[in-house]
Protein backbone atom coordinates (compact mmCIF):
# COMPACT_ATOMS: atom_id res chain seq x y z
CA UNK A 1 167.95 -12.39 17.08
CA UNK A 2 168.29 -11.33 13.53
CA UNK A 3 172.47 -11.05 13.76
CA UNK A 4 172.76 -14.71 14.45
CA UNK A 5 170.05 -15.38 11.78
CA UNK A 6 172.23 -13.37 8.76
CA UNK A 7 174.70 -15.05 9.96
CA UNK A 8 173.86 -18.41 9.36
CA UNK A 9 172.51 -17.03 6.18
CA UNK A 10 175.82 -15.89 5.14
CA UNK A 11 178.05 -18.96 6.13
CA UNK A 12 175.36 -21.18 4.22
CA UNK A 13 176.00 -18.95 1.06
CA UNK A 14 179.71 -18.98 1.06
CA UNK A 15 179.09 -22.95 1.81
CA UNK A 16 176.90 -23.34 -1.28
CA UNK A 17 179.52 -21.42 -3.40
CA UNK A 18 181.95 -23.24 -2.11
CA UNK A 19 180.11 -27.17 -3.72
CA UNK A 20 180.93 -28.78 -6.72
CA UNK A 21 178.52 -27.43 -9.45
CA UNK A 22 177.38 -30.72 -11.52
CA UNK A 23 178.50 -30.52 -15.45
CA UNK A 24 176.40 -32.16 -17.81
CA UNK A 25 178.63 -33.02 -20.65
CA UNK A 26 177.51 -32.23 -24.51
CA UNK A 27 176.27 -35.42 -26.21
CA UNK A 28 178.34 -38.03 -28.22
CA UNK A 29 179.74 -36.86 -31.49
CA UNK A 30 179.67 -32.96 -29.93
CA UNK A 31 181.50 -31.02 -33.14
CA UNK A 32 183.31 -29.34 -30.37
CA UNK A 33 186.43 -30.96 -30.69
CA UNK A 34 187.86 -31.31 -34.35
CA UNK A 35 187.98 -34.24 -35.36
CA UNK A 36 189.67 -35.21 -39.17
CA UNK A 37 189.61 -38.85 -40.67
CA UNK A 38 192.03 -40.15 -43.16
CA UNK A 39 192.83 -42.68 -45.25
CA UNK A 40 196.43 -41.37 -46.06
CA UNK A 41 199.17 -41.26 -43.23
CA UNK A 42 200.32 -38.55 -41.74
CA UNK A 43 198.61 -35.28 -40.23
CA UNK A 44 195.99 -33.30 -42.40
CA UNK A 45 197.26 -30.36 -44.39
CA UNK A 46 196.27 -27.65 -42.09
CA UNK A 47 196.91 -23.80 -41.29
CA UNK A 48 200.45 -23.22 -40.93
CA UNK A 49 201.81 -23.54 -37.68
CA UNK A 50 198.55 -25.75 -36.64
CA UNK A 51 199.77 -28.86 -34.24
CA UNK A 52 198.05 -32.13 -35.00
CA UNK A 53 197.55 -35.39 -32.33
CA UNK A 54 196.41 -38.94 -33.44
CA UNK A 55 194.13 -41.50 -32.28
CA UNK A 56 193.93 -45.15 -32.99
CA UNK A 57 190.59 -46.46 -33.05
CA UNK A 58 191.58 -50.14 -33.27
CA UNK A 59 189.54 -52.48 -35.37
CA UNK A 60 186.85 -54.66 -33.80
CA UNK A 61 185.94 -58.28 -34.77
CA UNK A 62 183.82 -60.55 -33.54
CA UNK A 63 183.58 -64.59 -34.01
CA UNK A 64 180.43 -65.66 -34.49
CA UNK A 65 179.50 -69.35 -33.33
CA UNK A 66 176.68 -71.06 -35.57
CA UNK A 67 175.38 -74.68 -35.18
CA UNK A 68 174.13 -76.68 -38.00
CA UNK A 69 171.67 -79.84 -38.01
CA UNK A 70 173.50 -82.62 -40.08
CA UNK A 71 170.84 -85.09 -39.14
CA UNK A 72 167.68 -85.20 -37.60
CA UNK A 73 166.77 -86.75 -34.75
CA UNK A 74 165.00 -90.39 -35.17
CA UNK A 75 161.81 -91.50 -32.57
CA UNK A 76 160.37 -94.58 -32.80
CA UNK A 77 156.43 -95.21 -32.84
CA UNK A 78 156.21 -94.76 -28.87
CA UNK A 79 158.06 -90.95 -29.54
CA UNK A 80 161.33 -92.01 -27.75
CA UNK A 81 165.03 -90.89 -29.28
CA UNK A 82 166.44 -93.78 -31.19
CA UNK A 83 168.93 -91.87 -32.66
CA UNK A 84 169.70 -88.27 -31.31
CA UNK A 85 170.33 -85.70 -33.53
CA UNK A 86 173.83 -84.24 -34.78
CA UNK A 87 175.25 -81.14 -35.98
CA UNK A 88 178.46 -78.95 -36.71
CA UNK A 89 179.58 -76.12 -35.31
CA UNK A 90 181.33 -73.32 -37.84
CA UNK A 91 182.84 -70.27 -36.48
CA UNK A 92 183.53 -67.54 -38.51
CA UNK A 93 185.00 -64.12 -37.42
CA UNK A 94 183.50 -60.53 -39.19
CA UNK A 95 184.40 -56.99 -39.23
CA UNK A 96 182.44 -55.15 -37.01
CA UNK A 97 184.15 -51.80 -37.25
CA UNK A 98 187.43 -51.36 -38.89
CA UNK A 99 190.25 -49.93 -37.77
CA UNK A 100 190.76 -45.88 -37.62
CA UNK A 101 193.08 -43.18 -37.20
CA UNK A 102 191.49 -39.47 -36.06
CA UNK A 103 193.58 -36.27 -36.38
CA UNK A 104 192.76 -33.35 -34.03
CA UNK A 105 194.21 -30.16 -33.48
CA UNK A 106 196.01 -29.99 -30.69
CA UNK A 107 198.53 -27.53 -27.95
CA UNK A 108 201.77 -27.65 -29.55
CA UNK A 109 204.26 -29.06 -27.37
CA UNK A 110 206.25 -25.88 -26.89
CA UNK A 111 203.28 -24.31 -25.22
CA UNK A 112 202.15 -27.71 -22.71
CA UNK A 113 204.41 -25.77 -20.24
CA UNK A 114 204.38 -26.64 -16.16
CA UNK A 115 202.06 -23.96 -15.67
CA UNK A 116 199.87 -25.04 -18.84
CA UNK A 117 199.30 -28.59 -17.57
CA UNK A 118 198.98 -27.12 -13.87
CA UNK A 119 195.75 -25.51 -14.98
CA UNK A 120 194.40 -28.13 -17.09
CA UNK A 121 195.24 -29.96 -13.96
CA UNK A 122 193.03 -27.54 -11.77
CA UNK A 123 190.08 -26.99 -14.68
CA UNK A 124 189.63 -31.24 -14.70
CA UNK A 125 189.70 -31.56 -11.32
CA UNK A 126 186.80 -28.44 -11.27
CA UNK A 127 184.72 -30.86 -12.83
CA UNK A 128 185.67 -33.92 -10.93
CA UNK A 129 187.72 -35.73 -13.02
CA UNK A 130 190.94 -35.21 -11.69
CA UNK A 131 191.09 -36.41 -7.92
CA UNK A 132 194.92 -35.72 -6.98
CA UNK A 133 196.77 -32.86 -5.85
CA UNK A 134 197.97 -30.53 -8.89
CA UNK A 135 201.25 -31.06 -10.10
CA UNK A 136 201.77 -29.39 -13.43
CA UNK A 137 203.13 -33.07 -14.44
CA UNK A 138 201.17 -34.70 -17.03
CA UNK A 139 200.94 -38.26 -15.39
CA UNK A 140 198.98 -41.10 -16.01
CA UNK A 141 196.04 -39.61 -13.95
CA UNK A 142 196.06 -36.37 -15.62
CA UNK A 143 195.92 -38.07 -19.31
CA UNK A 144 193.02 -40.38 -18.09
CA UNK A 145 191.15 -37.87 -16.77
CA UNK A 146 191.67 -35.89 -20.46
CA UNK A 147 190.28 -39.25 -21.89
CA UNK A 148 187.09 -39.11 -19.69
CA UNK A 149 186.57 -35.27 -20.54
CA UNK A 150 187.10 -36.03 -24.30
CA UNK A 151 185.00 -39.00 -24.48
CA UNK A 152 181.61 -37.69 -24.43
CA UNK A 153 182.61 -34.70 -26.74
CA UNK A 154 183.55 -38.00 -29.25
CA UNK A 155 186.98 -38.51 -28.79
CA UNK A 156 188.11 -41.19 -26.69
CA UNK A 157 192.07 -39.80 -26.49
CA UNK A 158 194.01 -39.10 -23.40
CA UNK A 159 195.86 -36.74 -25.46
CA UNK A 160 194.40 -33.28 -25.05
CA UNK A 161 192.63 -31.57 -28.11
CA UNK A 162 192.88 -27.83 -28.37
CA UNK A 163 189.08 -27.38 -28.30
CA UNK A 164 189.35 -29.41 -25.10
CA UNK A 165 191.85 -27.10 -23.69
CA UNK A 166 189.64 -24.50 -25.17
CA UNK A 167 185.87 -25.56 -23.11
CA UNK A 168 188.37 -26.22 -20.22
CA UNK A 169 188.87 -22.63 -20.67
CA UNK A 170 192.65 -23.17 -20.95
CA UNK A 171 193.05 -21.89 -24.12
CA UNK A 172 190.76 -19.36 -25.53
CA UNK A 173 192.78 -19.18 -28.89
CA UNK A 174 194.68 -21.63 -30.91
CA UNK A 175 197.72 -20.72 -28.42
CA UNK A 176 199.05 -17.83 -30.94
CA UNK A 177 199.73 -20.84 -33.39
CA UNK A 178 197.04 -19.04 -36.15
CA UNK A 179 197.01 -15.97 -37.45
């Protein structure tokens, strides 16, 4: 009676090891990833041999829709509308944020190999962001699963950061790049 018991035990064990463990993502603005903001163009001045991505925060405006009494309007004794009242509309557009360019360290392209992306492939799909079968291409899936990972670390960029890769546990250095 006990055999079929442990049993059991044991295949509901290697089940539960087996289930998706839930992640629950740093919050917004995490200083995880690197994140550099420029006026200038170009990439920052950084160590030597340091790879740099961008991302384009574009600019967000909003037109704003206002109404304006020109004239009241007129009742007579008896409170009915004689004359109903009037008014302009004015629209006028504002700056809500403006427009921004980010610079992160990223892999350097020589080392985003086959096997590389095949892992990053396998670490995002760990965590339920990447749904397909593991390719080692980086596709259109692949990048927006990136952008979902990055998002809540504050970097909205299907482009992979190297302290992505790095909490991905992809990279665990800065890819021999720094010495």
């Amino acid at each position: 009676m006990t055999r079929p018991f442990l049993l059991t035990g044991a295949l509901a064990l290697a089940l539960l090891s087996c289930a998706p463990v839930p992640v629950t993502a740093p919050g917004k603005g995490n200083p995880g990833i690197e994140l550099v903001r420029l006026k200038g163009d170009g990439p920052p001045k950084g160590p030597e041999g340091a790879c740099w991505a961008s991302s384009t925060t574009p600019a967000v405006i909003e037109t704003v829709t206002e109404q304006e009494i020109l004239s009241p309007e007129v009742r007579d004794a008896e409170g009915k509308v004689v004359t109903p009242a009037s008014f302009r509309t004015s629209a006028h557009q504002r700056m809500v944020q403006e427009r921004e360019v980010v610079w992160f360290r990223a892999p350097c392209p020589e080392d985003v190999t086959v096997t590389f992306i095949a892992s990053l492939q396998r670490a995002l799909k760990a965590r339920g962001l990447y749904l397909l079968p593991v390719t080692g291409v980086m596709d259109a899936a692949t990048s927006e699963a990136v952008r979902r990972f990055q998002a809540d670390r504050g970097l909205d960029s299907p482009t992979l950061s190297l302290a992505a890769a790095r909490d991905l546990g992809i990279s665990a250095t800065d890819l021999g790049r720094l010495k």
